[in-house]
C-alpha atoms as a PDB file:
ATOM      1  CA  UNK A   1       0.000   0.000   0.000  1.00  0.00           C
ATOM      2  CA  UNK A   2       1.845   3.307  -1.151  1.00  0.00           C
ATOM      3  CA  UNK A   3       1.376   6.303   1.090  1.00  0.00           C
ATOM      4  CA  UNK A   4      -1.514   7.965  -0.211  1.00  0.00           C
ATOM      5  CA  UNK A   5      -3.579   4.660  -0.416  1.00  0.00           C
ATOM      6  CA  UNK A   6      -3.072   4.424   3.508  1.00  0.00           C
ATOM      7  CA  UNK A   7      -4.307   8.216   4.063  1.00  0.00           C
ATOM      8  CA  UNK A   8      -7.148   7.540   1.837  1.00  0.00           C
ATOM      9  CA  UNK A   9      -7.861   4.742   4.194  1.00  0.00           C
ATOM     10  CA  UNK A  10      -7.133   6.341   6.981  1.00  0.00           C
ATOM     11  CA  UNK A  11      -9.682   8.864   5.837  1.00  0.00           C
ATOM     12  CA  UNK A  12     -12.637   6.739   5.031  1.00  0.00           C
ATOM     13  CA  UNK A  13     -12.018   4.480   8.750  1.00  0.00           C
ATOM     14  CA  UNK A  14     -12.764   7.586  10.880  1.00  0.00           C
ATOM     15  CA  UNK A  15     -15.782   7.619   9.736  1.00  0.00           C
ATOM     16  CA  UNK A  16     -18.232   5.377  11.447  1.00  0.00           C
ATOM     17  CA  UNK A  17     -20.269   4.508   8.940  1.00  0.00           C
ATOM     18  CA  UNK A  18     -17.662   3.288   6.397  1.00  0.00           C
ATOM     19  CA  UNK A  19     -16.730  -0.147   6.429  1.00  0.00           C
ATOM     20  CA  UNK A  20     -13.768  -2.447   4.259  1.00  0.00           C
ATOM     21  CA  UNK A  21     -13.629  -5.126   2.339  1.00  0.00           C
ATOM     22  CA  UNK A  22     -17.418  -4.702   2.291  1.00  0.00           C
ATOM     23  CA  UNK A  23     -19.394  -7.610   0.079  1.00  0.00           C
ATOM     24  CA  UNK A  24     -21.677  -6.625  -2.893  1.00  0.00           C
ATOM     25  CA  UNK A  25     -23.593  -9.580  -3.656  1.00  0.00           C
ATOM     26  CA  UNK A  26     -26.157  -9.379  -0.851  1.00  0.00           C
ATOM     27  CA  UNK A  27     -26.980  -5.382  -1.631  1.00  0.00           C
ATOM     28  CA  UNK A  28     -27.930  -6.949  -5.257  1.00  0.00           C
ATOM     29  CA  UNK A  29     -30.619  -8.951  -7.036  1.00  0.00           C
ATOM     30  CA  UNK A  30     -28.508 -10.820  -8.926  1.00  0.00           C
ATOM     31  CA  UNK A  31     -27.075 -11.818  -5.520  1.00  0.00           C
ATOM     32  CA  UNK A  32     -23.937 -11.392  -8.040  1.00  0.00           C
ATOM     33  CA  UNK A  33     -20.549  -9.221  -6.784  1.00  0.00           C
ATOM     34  CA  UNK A  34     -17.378  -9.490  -4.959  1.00  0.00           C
ATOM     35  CA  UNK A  35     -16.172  -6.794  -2.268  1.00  0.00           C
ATOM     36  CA  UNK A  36     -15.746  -2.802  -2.593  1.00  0.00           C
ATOM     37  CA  UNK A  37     -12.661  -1.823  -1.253  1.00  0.00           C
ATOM     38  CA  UNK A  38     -14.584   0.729   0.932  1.00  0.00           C
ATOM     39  CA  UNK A  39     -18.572   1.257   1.469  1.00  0.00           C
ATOM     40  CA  UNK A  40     -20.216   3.850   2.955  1.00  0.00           C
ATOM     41  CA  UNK A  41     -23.400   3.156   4.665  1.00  0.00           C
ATOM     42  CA  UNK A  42     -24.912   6.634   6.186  1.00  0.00           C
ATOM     43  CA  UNK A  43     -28.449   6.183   8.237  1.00  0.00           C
ATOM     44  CA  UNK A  44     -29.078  10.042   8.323  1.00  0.00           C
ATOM     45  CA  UNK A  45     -29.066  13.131   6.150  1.00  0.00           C
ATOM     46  CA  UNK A  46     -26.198  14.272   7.873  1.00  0.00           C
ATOM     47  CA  UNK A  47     -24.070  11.214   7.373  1.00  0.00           C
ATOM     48  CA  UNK A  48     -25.708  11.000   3.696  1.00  0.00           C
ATOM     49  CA  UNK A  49     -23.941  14.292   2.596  1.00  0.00           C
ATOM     50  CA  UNK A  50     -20.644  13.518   4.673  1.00  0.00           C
ATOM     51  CA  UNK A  51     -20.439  10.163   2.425  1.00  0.00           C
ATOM     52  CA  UNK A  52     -21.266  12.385  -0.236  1.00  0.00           C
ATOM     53  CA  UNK A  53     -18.433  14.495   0.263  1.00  0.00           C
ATOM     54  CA  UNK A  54     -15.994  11.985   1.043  1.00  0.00           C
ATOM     55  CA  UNK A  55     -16.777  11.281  -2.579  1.00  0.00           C
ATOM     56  CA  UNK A  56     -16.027  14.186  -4.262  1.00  0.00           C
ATOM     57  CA  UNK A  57     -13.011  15.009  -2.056  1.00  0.00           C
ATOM     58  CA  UNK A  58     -11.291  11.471  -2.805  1.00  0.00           C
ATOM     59  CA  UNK A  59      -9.483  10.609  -5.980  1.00  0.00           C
ATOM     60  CA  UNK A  60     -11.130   7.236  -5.817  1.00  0.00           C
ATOM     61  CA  UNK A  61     -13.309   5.307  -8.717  1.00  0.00           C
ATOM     62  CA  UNK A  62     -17.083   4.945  -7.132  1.00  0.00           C
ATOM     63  CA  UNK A  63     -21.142   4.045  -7.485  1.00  0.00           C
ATOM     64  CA  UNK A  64     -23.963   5.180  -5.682  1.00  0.00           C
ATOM     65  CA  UNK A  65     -26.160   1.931  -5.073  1.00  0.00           C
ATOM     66  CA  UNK A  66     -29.443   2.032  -4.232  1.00  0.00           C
ATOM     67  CA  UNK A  67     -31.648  -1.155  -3.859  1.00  0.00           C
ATOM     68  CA  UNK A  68     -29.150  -3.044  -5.994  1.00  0.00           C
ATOM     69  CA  UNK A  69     -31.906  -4.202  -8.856  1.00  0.00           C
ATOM     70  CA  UNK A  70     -30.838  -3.016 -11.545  1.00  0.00           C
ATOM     71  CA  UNK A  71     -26.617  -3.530 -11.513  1.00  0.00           C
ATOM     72  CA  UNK A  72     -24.616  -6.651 -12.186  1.00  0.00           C
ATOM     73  CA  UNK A  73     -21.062  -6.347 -10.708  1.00  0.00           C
ATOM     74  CA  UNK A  74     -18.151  -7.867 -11.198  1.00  0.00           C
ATOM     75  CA  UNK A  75     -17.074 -10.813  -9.312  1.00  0.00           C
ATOM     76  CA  UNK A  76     -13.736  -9.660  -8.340  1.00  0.00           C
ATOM     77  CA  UNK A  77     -15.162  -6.539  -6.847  1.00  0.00           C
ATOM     78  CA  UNK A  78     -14.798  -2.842  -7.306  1.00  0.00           C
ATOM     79  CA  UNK A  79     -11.517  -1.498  -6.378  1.00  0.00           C
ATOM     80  CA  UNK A  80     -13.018   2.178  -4.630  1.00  0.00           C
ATOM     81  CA  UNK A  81     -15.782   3.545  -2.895  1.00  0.00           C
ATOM     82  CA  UNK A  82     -19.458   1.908  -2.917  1.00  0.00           C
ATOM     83  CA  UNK A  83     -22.174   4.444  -1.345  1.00  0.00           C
ATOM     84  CA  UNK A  84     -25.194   2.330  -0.142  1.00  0.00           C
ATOM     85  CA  UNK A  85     -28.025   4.700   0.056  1.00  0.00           C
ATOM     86  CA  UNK A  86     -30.748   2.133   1.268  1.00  0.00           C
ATOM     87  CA  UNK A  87     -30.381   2.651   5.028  1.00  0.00           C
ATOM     88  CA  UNK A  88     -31.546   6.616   4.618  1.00  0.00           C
ATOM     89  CA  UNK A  89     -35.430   6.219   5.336  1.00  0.00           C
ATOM     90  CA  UNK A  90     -36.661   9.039   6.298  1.00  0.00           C
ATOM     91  CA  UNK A  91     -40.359  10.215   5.778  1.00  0.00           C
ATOM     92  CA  UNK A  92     -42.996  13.083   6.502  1.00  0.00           C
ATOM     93  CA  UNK A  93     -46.006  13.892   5.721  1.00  0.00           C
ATOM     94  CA  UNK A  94     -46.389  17.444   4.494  1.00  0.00           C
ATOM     95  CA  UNK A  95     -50.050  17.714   4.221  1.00  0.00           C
ATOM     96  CA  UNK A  96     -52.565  18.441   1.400  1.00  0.00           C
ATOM     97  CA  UNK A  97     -51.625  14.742  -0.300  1.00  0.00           C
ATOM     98  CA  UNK A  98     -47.552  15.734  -0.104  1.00  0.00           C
ATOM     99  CA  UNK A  99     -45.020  13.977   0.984  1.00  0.00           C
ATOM    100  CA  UNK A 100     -41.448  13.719   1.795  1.00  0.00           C
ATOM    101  CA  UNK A 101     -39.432  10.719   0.953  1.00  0.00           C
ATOM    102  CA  UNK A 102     -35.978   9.956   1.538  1.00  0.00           C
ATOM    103  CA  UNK A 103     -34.246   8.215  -0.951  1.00  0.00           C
ATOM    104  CA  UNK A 104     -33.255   5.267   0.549  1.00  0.00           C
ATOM    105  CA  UNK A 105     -37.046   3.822   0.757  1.00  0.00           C
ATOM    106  CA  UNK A 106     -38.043   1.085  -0.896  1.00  0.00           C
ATOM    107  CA  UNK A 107     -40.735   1.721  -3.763  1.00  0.00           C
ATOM    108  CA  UNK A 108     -42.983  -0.813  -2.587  1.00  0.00           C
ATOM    109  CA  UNK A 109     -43.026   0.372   1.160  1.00  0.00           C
ATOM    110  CA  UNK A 110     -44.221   3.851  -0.557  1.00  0.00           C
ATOM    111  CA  UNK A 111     -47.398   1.977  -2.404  1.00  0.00           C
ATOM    112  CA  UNK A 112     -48.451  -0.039   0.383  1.00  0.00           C
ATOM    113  CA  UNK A 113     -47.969   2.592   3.149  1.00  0.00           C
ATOM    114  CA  UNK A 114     -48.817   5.810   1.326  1.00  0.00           C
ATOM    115  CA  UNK A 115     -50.989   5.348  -2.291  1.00  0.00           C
ATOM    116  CA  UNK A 116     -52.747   2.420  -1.144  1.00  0.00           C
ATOM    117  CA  UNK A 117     -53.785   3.700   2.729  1.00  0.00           C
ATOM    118  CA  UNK A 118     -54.960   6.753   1.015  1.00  0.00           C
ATOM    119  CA  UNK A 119     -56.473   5.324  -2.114  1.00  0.00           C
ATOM    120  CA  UNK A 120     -53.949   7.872  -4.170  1.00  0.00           C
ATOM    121  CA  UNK A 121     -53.336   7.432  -8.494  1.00  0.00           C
ATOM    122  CA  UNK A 122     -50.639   5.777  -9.244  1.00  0.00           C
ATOM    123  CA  UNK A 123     -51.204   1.937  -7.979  1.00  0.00           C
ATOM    124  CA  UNK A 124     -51.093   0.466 -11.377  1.00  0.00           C
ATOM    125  CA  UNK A 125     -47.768   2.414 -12.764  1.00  0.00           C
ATOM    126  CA  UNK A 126     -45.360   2.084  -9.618  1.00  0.00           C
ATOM    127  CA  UNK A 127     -47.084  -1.830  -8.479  1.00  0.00           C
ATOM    128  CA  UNK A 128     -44.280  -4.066  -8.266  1.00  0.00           C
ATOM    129  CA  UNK A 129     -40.971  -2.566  -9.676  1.00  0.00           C
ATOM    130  CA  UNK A 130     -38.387  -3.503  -6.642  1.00  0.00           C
ATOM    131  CA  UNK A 131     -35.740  -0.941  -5.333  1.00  0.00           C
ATOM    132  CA  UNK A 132     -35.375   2.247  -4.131  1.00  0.00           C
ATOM    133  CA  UNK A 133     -37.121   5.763  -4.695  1.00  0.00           C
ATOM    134  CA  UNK A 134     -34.080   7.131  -5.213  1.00  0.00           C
ATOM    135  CA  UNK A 135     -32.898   4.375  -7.841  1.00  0.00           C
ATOM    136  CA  UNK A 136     -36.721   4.238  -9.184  1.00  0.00           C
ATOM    137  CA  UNK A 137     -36.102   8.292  -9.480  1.00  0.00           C
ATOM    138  CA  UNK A 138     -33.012   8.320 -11.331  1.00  0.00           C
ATOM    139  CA  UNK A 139     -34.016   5.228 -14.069  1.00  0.00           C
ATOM    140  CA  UNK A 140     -38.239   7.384 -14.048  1.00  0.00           C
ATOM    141  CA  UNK A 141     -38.866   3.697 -13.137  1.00  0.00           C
ATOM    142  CA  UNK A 142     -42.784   2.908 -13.894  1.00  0.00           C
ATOM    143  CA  UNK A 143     -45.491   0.385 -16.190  1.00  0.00           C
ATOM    144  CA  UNK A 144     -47.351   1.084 -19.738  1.00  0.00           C
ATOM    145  CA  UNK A 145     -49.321   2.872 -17.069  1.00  0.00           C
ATOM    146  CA  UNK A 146     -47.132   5.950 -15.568  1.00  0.00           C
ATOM    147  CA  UNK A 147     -44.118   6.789 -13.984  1.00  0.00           C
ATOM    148  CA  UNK A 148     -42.594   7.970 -11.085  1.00  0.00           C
ATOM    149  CA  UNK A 149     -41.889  11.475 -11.848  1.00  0.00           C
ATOM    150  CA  UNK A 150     -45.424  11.900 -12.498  1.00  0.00           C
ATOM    151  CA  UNK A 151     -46.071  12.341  -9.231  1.00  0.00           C
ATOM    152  CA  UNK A 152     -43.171  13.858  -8.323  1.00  0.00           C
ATOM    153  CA  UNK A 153     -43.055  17.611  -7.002  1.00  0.00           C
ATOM    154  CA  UNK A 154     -39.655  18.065  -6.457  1.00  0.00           C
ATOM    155  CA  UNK A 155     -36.112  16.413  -5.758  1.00  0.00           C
ATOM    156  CA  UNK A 156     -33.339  16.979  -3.559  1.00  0.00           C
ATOM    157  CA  UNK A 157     -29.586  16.397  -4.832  1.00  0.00           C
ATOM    158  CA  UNK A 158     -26.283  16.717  -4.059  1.00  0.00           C
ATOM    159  CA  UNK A 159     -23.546  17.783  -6.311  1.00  0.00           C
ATOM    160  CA  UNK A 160     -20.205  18.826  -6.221  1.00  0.00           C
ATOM    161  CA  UNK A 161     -21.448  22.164  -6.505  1.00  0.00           C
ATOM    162  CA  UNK A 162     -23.629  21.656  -2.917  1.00  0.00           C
ATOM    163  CA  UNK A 163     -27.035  20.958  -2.691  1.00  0.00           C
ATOM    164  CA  UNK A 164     -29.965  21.631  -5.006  1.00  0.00           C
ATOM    165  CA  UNK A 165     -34.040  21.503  -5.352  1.00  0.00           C
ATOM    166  CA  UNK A 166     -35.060  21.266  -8.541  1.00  0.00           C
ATOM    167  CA  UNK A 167     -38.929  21.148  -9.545  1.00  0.00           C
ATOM    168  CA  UNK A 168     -40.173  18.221 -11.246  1.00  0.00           C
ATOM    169  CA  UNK A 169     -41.778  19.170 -15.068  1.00  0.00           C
ATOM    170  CA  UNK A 170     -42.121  17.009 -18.195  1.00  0.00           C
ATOM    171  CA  UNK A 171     -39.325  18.367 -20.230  1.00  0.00           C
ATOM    172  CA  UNK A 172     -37.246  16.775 -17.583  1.00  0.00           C
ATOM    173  CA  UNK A 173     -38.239  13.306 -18.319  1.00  0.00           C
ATOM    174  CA  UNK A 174     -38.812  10.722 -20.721  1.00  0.00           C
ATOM    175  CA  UNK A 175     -39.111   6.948 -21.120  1.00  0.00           C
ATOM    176  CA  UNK A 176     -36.984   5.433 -18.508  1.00  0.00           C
ATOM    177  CA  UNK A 177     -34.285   8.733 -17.725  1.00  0.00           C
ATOM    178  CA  UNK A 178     -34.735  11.717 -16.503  1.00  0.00           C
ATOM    179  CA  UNK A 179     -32.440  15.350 -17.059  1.00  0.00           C
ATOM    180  CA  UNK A 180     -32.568  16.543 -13.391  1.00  0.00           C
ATOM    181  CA  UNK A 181     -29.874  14.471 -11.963  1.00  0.00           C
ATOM    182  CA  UNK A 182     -26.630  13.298 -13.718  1.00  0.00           C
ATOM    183  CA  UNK A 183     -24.252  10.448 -13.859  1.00  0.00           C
ATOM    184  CA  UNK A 184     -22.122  11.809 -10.301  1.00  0.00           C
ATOM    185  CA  UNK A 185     -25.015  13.223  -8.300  1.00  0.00           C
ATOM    186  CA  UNK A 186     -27.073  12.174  -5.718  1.00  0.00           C
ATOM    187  CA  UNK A 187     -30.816  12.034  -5.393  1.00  0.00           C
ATOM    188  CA  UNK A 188     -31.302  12.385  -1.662  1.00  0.00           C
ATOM    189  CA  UNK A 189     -34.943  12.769  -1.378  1.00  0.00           C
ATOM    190  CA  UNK A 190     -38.127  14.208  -2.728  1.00  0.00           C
ATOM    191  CA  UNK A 191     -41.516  15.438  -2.231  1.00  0.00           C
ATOM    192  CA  UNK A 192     -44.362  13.561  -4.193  1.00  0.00           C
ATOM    193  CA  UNK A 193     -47.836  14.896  -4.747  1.00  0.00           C
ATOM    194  CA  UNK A 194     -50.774  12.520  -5.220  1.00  0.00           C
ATOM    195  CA  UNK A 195     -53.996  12.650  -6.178  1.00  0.00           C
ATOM    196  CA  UNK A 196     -56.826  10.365  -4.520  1.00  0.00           C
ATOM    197  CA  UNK A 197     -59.021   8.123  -6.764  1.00  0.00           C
ATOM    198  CA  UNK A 198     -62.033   7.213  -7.591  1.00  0.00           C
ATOM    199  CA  UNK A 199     -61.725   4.004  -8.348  1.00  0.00           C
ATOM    200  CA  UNK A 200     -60.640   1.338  -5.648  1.00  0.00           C
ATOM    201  CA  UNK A 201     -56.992   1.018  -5.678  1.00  0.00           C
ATOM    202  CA  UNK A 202     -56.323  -1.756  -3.416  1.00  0.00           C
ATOM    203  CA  UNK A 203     -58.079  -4.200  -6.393  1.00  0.00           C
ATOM    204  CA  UNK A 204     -55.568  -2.500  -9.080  1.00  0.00           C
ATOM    205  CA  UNK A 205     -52.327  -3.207  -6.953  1.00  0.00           C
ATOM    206  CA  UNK A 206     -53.644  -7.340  -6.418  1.00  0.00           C
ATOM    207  CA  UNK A 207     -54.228  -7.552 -10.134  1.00  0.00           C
ATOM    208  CA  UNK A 208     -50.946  -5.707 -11.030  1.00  0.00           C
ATOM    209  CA  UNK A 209     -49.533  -8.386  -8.424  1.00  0.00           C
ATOM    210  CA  UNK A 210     -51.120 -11.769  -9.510  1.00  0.00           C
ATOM    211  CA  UNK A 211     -50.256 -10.264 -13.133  1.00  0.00           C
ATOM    212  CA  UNK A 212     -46.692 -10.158 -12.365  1.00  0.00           C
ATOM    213  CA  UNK A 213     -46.351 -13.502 -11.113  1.00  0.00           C
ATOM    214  CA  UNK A 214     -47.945 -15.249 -13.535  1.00  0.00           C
ATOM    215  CA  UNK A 215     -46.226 -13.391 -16.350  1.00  0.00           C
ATOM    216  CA  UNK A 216     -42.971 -12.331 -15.246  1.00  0.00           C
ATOM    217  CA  UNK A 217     -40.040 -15.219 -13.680  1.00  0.00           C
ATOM    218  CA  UNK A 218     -39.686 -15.674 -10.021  1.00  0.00           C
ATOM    219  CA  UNK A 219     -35.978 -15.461  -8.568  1.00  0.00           C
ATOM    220  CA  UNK A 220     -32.515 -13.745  -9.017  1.00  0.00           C
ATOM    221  CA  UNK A 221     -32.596 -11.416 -11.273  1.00  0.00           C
ATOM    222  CA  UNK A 222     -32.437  -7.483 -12.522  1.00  0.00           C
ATOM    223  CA  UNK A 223     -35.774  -7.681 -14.060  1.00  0.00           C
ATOM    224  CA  UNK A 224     -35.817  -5.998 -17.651  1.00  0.00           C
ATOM    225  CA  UNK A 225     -31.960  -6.063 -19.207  1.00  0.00           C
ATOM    226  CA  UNK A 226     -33.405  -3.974 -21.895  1.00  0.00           C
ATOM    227  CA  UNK A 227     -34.952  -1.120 -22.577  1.00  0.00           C
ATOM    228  CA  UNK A 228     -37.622  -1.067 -25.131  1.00  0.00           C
ATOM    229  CA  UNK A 229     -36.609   0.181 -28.750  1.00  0.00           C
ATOM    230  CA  UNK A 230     -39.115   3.232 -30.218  1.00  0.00           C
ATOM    231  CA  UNK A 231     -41.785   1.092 -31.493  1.00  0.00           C
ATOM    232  CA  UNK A 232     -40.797  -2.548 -30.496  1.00  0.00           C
ATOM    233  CA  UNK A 233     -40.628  -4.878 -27.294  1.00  0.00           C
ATOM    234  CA  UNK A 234     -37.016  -5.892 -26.147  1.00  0.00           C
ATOM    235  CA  UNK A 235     -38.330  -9.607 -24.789  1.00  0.00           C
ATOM    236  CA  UNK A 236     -40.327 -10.408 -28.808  1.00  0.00           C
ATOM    237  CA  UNK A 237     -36.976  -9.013 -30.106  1.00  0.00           C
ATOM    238  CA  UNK A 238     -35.146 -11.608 -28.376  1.00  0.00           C
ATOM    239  CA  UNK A 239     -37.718 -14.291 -28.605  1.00  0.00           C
ATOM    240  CA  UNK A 240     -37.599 -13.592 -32.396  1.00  0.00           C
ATOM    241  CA  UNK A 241     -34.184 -14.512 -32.594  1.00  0.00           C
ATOM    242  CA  UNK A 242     -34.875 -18.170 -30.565  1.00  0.00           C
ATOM    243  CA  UNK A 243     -33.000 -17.379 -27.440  1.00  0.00           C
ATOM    244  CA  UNK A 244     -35.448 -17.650 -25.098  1.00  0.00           C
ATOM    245  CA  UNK A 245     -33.683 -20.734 -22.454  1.00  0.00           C
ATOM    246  CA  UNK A 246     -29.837 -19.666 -23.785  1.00  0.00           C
ATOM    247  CA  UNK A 247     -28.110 -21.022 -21.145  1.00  0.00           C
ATOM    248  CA  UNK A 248     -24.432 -20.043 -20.260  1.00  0.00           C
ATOM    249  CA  UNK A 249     -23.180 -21.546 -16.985  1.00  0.00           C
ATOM    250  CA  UNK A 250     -25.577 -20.888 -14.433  1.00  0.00           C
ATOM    251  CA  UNK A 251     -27.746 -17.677 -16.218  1.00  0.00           C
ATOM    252  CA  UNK A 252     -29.865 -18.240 -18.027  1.00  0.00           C
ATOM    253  CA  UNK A 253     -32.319 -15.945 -20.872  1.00  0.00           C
ATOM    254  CA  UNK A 254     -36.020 -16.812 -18.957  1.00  0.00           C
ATOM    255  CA  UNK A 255     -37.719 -19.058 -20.769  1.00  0.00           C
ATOM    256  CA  UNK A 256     -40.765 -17.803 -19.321  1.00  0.00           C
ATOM    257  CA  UNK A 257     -39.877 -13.974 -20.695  1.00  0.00           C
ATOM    258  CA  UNK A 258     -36.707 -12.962 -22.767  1.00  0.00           C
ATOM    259  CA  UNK A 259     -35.756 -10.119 -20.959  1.00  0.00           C
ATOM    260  CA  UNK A 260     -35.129 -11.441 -18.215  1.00  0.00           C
ATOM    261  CA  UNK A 261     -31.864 -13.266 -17.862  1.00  0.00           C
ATOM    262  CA  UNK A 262     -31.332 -15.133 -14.304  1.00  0.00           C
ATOM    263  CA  UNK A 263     -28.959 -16.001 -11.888  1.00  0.00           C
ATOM    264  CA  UNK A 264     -30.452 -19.906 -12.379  1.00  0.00           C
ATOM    265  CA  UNK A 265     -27.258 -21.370 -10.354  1.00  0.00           C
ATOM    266  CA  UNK A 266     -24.602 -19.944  -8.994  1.00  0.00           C
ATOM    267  CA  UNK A 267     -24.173 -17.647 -12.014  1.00  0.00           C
ATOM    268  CA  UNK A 268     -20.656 -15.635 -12.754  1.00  0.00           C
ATOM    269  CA  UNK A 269     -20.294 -12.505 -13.871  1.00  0.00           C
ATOM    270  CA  UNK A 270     -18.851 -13.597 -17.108  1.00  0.00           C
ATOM    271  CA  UNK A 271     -21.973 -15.778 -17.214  1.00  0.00           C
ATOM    272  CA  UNK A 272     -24.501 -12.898 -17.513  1.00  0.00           C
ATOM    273  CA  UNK A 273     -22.438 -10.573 -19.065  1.00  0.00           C
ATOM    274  CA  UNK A 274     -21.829 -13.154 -21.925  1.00  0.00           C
ATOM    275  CA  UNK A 275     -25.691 -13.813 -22.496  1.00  0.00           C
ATOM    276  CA  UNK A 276     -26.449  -9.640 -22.478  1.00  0.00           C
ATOM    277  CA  UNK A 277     -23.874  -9.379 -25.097  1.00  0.00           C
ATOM    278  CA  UNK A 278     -25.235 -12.459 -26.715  1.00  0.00           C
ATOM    279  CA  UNK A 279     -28.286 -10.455 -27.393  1.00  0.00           C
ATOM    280  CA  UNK A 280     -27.207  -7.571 -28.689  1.00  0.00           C
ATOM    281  CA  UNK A 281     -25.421  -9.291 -31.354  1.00  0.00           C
ATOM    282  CA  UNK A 282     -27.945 -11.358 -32.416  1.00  0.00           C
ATOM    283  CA  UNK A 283     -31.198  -8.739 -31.926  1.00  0.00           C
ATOM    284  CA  UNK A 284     -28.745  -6.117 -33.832  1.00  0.00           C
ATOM    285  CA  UNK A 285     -27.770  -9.220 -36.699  1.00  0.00           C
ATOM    286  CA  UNK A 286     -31.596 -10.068 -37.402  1.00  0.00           C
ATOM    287  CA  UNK A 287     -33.476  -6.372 -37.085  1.00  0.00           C
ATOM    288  CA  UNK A 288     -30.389  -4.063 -37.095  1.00  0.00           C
ATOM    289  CA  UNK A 289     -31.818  -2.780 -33.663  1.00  0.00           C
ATOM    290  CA  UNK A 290     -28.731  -1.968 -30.717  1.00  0.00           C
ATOM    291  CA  UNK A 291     -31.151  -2.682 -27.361  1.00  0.00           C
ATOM    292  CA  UNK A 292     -29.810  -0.541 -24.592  1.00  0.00           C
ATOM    293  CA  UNK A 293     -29.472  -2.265 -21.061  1.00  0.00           C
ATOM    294  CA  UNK A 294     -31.517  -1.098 -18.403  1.00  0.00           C
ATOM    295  CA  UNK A 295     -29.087  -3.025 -15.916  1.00  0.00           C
ATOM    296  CA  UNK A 296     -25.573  -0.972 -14.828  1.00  0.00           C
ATOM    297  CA  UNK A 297     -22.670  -3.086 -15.498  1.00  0.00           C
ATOM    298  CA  UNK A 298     -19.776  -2.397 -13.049  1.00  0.00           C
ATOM    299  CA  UNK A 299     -16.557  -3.791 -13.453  1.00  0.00           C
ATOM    300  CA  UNK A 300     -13.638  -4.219 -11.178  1.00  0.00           C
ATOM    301  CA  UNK A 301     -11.863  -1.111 -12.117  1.00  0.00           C
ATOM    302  CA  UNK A 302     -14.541   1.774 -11.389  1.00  0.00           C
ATOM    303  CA  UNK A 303     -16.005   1.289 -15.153  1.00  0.00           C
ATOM    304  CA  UNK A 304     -19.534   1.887 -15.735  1.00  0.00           C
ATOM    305  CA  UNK A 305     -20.350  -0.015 -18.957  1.00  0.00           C
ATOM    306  CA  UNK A 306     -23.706   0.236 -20.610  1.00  0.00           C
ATOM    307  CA  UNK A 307     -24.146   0.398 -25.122  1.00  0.00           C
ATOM    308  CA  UNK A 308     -23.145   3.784 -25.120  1.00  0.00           C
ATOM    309  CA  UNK A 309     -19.550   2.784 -23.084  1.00  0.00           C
ATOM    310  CA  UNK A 310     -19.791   5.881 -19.911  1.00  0.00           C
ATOM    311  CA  UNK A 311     -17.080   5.798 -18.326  1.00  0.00           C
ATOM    312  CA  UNK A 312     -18.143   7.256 -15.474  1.00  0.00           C
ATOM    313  CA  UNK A 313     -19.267   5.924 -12.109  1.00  0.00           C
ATOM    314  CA  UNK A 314     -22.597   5.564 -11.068  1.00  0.00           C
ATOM    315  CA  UNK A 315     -24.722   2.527 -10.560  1.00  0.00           C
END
């Protein structure tokens, strides 16, 4: 360890929130990734912007990860800094339907605690995608039926410039990204503003439910690889081309839907990466169509690798 590694080190230990040699796999839904050097894991706003800071002050590759469902990591790890964002939870209500969310809580917890006790909009477009609002905020996350910044008022970052609010309108956002929050910021929190419904919500969120289990494949996984191309459906794409069951090692492309590949057994990954690549040839050979990944793939070295090649660090 040269001399500058050990004062980074020394910096990120005396905090007591950061922890070494800290293992990615269980953060994930691939249940895929080997240890971050270092990973901050604040609980408060306070240590959320500290971790933040430690960031932009060190000279060190990182990621932001939120709920972990939508990155595949390398095995061997990621030599730098992971910031976990999932422990910062917190939550008020603000009255007149408004709310304040911190990024760290889960999606879900937000349906069942908030849209579906007040019979809010919204049920059928945010119903089942895992992870965290923060994670669902920076992918607009949502259905065929809405998304997230739909209901969003405003959002709270961080950026090496300090903090910002920025106010949620529909220039800022499009199918699956968003224009309020770049690669090496931070969504902290947010305030969302529902509407209640007419209609009973708690029968849309069991249909949206039993809908996803019987259509969708049960176990480790990111859930879509793909985005959707203008005008086509990633999963008949790749149907199309007969690789629904492709099989390498222990992933495999879901037989039951083609955009989802799995973590079947014990799956590298070299295993996953091999079948994502695997479809882009072939879906690009047969229609002349590049899919774009909706999963982050993060490699050892601080890489973030997606069809367009960033190399920049967020995941």
């Amino acid at each position: 360890m040269t001399q500058k590694e050990s004062d980074y080190k020394n910096i990120l230990m005396s905090f007591p929130f950061c922890q070494p040699d800290y293992l990615l796999a269980p953060h994930t839904y691939y249940k895929i990734g080997g240890p971050a050097d270092f990973a901050l894991i604040p609980k408060n706003e306070l240590e959320l912007e500290q971790s933040y800071h430690i960031l932009q002050r060190l000279p060190l590759p990182y990621f932001i990860l939120g709920g972990g469902t939508n990155v595949l990591i390398s095995d061997k790890g990621f030599r730098g800094v992971v910031l976990i964002t999932s422990h910062f939870k917190e939550f008020r209500t603000l009255g007149n339907n408004r709310y304040f969310v911190g990024g760290g809580i889960e999606l879900d917890g937000l349906v069942k605690e908030v849209l579906l006790k007040n019979n809010y909009e919204g049920v059928s477009a945010l119903t089942g995608i895992p992870g965290t609002v923060g994670g669902a905020l920076f992918m607009n996350a949502g259905t065929i039926n809405g998304c997230i910044c739909e209901w969003t008022e405003k959002v709270f970052l961080l950026t090496s410039d300090g903090k910002k609010e920025i106010e949620i309108k529909p220039e800022l956002y499009s199918y699956r990204s968003q224009k309020f929050c770049s690669i090496n910021e931070l969504i902290s929190s947010a305030i969302f503003h529902f509407k209640k419904s007419n209609t009973e919500q708690k029968t849309i969120y069991e249909h949206y439910i039993k809908r996803r289990k019987e259509k969708q494949p049960q176990g480790y996984c990111c859930g879509s690889v793909f985005k959707n191309p203008p005008g086509h459906h990633a999963g008949k794409l790749i149907e199309k081309c007969g690789l629904k069951g492709t099989r390498k090692g222990g992933a495999i492309i879901s037989p039951i839907h083609a955009n989802f590949i799995m973590n079947d057994n014990n799956a590298t990954f070299d295993d996953v990466l091999f079948l994502i690549r695997l479809v882009q040839e072939k879906v690009y050979n047969k229609f002349g169509i590049t899919l774009e990944e909706e999963v982050r793939i993060i490699f050892e070295d601080g890489c973030f690798q997606s069809c367009q090649h960033y190399n920049n660090r967020e995941g």
